[in-house]
Protein backbone atom coordinates (compact mmCIF):
# COMPACT_ATOMS: atom_id res chain seq x y z
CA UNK A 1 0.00 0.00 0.00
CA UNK A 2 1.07 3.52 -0.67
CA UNK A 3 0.78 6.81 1.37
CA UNK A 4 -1.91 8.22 -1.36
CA UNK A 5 -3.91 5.02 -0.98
CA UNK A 6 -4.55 5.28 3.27
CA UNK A 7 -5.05 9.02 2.66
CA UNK A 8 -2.14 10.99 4.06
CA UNK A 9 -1.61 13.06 1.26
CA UNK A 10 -5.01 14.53 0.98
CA UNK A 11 -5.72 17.89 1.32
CA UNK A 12 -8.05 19.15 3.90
CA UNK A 13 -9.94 22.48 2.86
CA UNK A 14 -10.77 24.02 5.70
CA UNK A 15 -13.70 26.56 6.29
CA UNK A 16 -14.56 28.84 8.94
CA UNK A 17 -17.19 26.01 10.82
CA UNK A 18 -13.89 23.70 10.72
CA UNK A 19 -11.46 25.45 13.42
CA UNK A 20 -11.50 28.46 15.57
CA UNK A 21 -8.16 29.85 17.27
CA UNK A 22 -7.86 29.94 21.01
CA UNK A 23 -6.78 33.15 22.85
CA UNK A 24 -3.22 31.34 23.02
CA UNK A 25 -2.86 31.32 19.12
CA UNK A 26 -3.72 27.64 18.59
CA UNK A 27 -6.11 26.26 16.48
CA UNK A 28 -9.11 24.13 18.01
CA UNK A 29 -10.73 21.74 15.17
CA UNK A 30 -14.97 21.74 15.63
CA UNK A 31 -17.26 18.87 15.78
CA UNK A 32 -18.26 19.11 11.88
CA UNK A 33 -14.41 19.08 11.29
CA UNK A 34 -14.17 15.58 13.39
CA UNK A 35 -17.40 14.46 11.11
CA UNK A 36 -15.67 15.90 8.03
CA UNK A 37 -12.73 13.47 8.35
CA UNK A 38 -14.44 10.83 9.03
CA UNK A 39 -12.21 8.97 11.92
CA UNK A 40 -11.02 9.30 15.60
CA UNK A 41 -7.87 9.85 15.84
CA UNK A 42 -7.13 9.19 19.58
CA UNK A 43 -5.48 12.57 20.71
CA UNK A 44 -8.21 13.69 22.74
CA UNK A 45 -9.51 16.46 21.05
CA UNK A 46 -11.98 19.28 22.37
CA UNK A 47 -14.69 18.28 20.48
CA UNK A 48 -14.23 14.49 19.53
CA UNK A 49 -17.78 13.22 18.18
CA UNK A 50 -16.39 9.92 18.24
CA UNK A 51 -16.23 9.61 22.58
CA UNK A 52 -12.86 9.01 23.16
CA UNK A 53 -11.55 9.69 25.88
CA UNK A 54 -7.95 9.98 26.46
CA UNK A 55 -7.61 8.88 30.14
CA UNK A 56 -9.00 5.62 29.95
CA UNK A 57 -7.80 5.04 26.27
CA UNK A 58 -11.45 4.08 25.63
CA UNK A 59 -14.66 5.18 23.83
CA UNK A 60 -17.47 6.56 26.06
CA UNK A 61 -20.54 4.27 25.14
CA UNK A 62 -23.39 6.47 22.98
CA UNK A 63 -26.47 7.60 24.24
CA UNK A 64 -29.67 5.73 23.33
């Protein structure tokens, strides 16, 4: 398999419901960005759809 086939060298368009910059300067990726993607990817992130949670190294069960 190569890098284009498992998607690392896509390009990510971002728009302005994607991120938004905290007061330190850093960029804080939104819910729809998660969706966007398409995939966890286990680092915890503000707004993680998905339920991960980075403590426990485990996804919180969804509500029903």
């Amino acid at each position: 398999m190569n890098r284009e086939s498992l998607g690392f060298n896509k390009k990510q368009h971002l728009t302005e419901e994607d991120y938004y910059l905290s007061q330190e300067g850093y960029i804080i990726f939104t819910e729809h960005y998660h969706k966007k993607r398409g995939y966890c990817c286990k680092s915890g992130c503000k707004h993680c759809p998905y339920g991960y949670d980075k403590k426990t190294d485990s996804f919180k069960p969804k509500n029903q």
